[in-house]
Protein backbone atom coordinates (compact mmCIF):
# COMPACT_ATOMS: atom_id res chain seq x y z
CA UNK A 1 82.43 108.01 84.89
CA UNK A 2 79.68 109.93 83.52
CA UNK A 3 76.60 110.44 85.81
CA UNK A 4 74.73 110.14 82.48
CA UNK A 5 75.44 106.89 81.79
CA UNK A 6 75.74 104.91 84.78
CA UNK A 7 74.44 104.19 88.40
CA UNK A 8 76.25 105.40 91.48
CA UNK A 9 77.39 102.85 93.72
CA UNK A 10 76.69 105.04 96.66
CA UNK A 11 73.48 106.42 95.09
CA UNK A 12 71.98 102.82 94.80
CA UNK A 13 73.02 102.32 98.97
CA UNK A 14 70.91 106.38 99.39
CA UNK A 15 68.10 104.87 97.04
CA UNK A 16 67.53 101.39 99.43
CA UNK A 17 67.76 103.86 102.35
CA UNK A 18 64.77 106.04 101.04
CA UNK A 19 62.85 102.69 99.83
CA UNK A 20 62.72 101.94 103.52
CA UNK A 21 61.60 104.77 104.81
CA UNK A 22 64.21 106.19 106.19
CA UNK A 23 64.76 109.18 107.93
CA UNK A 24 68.37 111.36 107.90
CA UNK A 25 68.77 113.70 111.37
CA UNK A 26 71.33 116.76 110.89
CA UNK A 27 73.22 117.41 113.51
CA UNK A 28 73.15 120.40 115.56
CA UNK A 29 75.75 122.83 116.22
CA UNK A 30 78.03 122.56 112.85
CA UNK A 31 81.84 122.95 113.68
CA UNK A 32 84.01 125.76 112.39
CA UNK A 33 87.02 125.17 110.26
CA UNK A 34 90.11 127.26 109.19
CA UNK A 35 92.28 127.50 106.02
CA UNK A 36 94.49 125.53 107.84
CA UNK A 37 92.49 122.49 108.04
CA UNK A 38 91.25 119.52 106.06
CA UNK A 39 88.05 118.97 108.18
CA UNK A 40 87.27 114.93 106.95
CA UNK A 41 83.84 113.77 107.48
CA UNK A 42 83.95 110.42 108.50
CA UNK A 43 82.33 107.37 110.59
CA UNK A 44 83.59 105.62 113.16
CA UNK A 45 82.15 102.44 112.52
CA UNK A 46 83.21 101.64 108.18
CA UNK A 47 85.91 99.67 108.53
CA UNK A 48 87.74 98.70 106.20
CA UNK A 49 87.13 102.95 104.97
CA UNK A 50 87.00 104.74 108.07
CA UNK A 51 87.58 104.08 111.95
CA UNK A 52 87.23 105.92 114.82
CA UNK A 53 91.68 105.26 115.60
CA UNK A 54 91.94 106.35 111.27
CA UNK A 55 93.13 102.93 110.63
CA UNK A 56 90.92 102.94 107.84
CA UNK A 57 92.33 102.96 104.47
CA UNK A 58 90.87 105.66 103.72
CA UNK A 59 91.39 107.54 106.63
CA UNK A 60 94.96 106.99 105.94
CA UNK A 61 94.18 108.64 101.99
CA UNK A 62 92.71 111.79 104.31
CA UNK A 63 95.66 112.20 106.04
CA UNK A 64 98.12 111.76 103.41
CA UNK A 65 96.20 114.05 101.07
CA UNK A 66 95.75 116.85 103.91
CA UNK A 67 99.37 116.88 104.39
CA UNK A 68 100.16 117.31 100.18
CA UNK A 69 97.52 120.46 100.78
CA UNK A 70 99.75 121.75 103.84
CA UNK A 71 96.89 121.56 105.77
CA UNK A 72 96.04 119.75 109.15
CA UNK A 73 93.32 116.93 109.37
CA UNK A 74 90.69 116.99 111.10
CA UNK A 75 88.52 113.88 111.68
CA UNK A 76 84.24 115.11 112.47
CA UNK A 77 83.20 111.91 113.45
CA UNK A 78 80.45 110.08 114.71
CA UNK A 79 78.89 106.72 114.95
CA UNK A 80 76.51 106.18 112.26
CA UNK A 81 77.48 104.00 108.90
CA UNK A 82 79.40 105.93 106.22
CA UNK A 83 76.10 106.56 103.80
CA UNK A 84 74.83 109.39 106.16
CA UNK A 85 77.67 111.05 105.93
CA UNK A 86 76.44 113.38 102.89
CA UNK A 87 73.31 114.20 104.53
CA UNK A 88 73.80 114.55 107.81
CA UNK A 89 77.59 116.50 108.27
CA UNK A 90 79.13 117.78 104.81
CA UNK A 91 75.49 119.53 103.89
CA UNK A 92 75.25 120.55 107.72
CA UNK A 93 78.65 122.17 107.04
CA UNK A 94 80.15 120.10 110.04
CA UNK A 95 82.82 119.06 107.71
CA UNK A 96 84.05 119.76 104.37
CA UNK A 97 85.43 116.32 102.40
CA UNK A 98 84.17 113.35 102.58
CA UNK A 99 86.52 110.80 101.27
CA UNK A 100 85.75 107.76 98.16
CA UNK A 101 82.67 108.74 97.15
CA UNK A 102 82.02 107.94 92.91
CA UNK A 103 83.51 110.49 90.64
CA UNK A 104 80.20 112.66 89.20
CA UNK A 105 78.38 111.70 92.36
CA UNK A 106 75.31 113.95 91.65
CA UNK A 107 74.91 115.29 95.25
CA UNK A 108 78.20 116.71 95.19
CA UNK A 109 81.47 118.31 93.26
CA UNK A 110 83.52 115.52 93.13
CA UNK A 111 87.63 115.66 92.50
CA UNK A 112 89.48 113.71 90.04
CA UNK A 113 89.52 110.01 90.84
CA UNK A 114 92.32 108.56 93.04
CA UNK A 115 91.82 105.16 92.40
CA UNK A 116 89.22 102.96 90.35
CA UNK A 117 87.98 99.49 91.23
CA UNK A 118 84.88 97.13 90.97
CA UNK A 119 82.63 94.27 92.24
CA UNK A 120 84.61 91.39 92.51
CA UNK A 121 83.73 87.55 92.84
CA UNK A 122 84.81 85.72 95.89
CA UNK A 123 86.03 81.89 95.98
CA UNK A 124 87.61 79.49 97.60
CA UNK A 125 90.91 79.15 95.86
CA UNK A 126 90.87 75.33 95.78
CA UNK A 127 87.42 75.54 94.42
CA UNK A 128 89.24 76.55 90.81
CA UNK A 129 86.29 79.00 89.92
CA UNK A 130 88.34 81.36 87.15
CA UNK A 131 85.39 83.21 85.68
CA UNK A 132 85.43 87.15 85.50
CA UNK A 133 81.71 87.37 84.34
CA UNK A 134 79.01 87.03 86.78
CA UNK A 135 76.90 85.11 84.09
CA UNK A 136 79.59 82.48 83.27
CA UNK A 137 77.95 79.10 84.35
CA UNK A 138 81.14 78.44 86.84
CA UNK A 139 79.13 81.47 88.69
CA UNK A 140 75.37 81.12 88.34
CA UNK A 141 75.53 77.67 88.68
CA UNK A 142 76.26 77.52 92.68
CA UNK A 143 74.31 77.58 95.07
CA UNK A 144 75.00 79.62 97.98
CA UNK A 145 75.66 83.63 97.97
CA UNK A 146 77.18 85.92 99.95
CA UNK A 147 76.28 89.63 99.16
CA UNK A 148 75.99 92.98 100.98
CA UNK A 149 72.24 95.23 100.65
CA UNK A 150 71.33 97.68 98.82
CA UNK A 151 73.95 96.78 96.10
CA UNK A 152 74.33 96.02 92.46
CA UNK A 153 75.29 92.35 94.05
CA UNK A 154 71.53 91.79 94.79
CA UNK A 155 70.43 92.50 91.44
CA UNK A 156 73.05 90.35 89.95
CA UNK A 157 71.55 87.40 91.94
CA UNK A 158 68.01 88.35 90.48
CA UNK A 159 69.51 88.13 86.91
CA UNK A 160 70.81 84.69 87.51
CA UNK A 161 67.80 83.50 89.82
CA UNK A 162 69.48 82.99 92.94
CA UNK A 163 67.68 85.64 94.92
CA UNK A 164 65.07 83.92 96.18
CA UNK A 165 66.99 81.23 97.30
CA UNK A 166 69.49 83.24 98.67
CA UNK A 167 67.12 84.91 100.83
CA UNK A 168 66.73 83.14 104.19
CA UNK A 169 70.62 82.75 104.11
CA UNK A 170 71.49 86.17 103.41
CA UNK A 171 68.98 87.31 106.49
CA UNK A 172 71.02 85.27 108.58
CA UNK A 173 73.81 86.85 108.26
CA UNK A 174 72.52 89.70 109.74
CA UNK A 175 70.67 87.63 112.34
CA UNK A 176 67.66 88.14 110.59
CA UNK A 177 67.38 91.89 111.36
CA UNK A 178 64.90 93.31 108.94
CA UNK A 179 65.84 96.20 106.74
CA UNK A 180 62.60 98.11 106.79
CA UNK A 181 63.35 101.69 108.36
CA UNK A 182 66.95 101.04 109.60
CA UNK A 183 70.17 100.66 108.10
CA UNK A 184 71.06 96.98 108.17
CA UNK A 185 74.36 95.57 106.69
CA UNK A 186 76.42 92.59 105.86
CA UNK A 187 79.56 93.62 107.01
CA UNK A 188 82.44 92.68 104.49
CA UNK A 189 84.37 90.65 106.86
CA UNK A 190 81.66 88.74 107.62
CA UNK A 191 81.19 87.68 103.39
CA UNK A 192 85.09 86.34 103.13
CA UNK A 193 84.77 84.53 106.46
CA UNK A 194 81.38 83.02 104.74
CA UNK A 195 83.76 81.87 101.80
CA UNK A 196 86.90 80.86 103.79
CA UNK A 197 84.47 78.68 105.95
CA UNK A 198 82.77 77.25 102.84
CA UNK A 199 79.09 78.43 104.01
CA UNK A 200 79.08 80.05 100.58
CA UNK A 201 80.38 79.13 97.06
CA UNK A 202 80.62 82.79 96.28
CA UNK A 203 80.79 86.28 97.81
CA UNK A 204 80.16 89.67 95.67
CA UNK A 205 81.36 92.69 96.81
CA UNK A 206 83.10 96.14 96.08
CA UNK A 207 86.37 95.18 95.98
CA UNK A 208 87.54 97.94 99.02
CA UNK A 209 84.48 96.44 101.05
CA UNK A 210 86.45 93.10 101.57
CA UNK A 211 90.18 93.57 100.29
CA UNK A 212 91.42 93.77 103.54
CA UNK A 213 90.46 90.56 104.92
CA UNK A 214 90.91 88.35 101.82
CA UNK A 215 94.27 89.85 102.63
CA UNK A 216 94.91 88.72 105.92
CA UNK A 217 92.35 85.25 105.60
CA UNK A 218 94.60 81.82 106.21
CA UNK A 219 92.41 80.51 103.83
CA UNK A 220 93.44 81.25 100.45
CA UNK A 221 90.85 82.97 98.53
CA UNK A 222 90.39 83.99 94.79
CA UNK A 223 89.45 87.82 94.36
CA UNK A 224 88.46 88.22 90.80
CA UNK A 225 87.44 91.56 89.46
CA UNK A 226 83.88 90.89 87.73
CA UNK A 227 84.37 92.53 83.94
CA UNK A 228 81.24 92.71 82.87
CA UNK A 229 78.53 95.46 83.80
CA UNK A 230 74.62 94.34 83.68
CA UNK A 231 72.16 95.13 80.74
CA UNK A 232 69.32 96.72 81.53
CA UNK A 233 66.39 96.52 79.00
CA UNK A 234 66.11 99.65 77.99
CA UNK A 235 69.85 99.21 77.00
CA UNK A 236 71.59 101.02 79.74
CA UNK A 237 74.24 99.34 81.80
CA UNK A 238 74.66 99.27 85.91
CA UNK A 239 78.49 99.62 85.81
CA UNK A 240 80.15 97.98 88.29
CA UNK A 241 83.36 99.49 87.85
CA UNK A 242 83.82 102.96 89.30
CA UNK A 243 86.25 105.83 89.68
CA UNK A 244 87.03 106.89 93.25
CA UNK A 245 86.82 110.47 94.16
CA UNK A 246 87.01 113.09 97.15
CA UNK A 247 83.71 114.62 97.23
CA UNK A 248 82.98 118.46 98.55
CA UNK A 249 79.79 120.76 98.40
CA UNK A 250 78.84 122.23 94.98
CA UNK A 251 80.14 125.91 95.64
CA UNK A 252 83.45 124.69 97.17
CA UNK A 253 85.32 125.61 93.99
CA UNK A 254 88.25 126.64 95.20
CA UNK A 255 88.77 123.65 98.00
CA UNK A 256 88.31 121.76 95.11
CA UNK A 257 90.69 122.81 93.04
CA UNK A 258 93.39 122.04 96.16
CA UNK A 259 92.27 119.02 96.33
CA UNK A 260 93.05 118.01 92.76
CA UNK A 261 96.52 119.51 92.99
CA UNK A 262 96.57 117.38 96.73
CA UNK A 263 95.67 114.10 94.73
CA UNK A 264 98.62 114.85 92.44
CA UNK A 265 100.96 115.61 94.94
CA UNK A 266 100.01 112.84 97.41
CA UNK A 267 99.75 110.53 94.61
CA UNK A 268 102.81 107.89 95.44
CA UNK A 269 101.23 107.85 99.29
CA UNK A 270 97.79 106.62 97.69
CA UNK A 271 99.06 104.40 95.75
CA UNK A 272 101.32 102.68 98.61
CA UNK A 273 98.05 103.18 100.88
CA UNK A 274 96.00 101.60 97.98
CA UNK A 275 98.82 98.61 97.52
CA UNK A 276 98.87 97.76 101.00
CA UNK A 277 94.91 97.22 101.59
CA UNK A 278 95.53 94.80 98.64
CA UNK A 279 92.90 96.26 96.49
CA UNK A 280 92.85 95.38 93.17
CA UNK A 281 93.06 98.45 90.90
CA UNK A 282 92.06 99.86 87.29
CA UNK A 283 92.90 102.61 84.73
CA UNK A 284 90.25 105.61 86.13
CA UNK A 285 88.04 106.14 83.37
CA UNK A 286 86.89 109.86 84.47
């Protein structure tokens, strides 16, 4: 994906962060790796990505990529939500990696991708809503959204006027905690149990944010990958595909480089990883 061209997923969650005025603490007293260690940043509290047992999916990507490097992994955790990882441990050097960030991420050097994915559309499957475009009129024509902040899934209900209406209802799925100078999020269970439970016609999301529990949901769900980006005028497009990468400091070169031959190597163990969370994959484009 070229940074040129497109918006970053994770850059769009940063941006919201620094329209609210918020502030990023380092932490103090940065840990010292070896050569013989993968040392993983990661949060205990993004599941489905990362949890503090590494049941995360990508937890499990960590582990099975530090063992194609012959090296041992080491989870730096802590308790705050996945975007401060960046920030507040890799540029802190109290880590090294930090795991599916967007290939060309401009904050970091990023790997080749290990897996590429996009927003998807959520339904009830007895609701028969086939669309893939987030335009169609089987989509802008409901009337009740479920979407998580600070993502391309809030701008998509602008561009079919459903915002506004949306608003009071998306609040309360965060019990009306206000996102002015905190980080406040609709977790991804939380949108497929709004579907399954028919509070909402339709959920957006990034297809890992959710996978896992339109997985296991006893109500049968439709996960449709959305195929079309959105226009912008100047004639730009927010993608909302995007290439999955493992993303290290700028002058780690040479961890870098063992990471790409680790992604080769570990490549059937993604995939199965990848298979099992039940995300819905397509050809990387980077």
């Amino acid at each position: 994906m070229s940074t040129a061209s497109s918006v970053s997923r994770i850059a769009l969650a940063a941006a919201g962060l620094a329209a609210a005025g918020l502030a990023f603490a380092g932490l103090a007293g940065a840990a010292t790796g070896t050569a013989t260690e993968l040392r993983i940043c990661a949060s205990n509290v993004e599941a489905p990505f990362s949890a503090k047992d590494s049941s995360g999916f990508e937890d499990r990507i960590a582990i099975a990529l530090a063992q194609a490097m012959d090296r041992k992994p080491v989870f730096v955790r802590n308790d705050k939500p996945g975007v401060y990882l960046v920030r507040d441990q890799l540029e802190t050097n109290n880590c090294d990696v930090v795991m599916g960030v967007d290939a060309g991420d401009p904050r970091l050097a990023t790997s080749k991708p290990y897996y590429r994915t996009g927003y998807v559309l959520l339904t009830k499957a007895d609701r028969n809503i086939t669309a893939d475009k987030w335009d169609d009129p089987q989509v802008k024509d409901q009337s009740r959204f479920a979407v998580r902040f600070y993502s391309p899934a809030e701008t998509l209900l602008k561009r079919i006027g459903r915002f506004e209406d949306n608003a009071a209802y998306m609040y309360s799925l965060v019990n009306f905690v206000s996102r002015r100078n905190q980080w406040t999020q609709v977790p991804g269970d939380r949108i497929v149990s709004e579907v399954a439970g028919g509070e909402a016609d339709v959920g957006i999301a990034f297809a890992p944010e959710i996978a896992r529990y339109v997985k296991s949901s006893s109500t049968p769900l439709r996960m449709t990958v959305i195929a079309n980006g959105i226009d912008k005028p100047d004639g730009s497009e927010i993608p909302l595909h995007y290439d999955q990468a493992v993303g290290v400091r700028k002058d780690d070169a040479a961890l870098l480089a063992d990471i790409n031959a680790g992604i080769d190597k570990a490549r059937p163990q993604i995939e199965r990883i990848l298979g099992e969370e039940g995300i819905p994959l397509l050809k990387p484009n980077s």
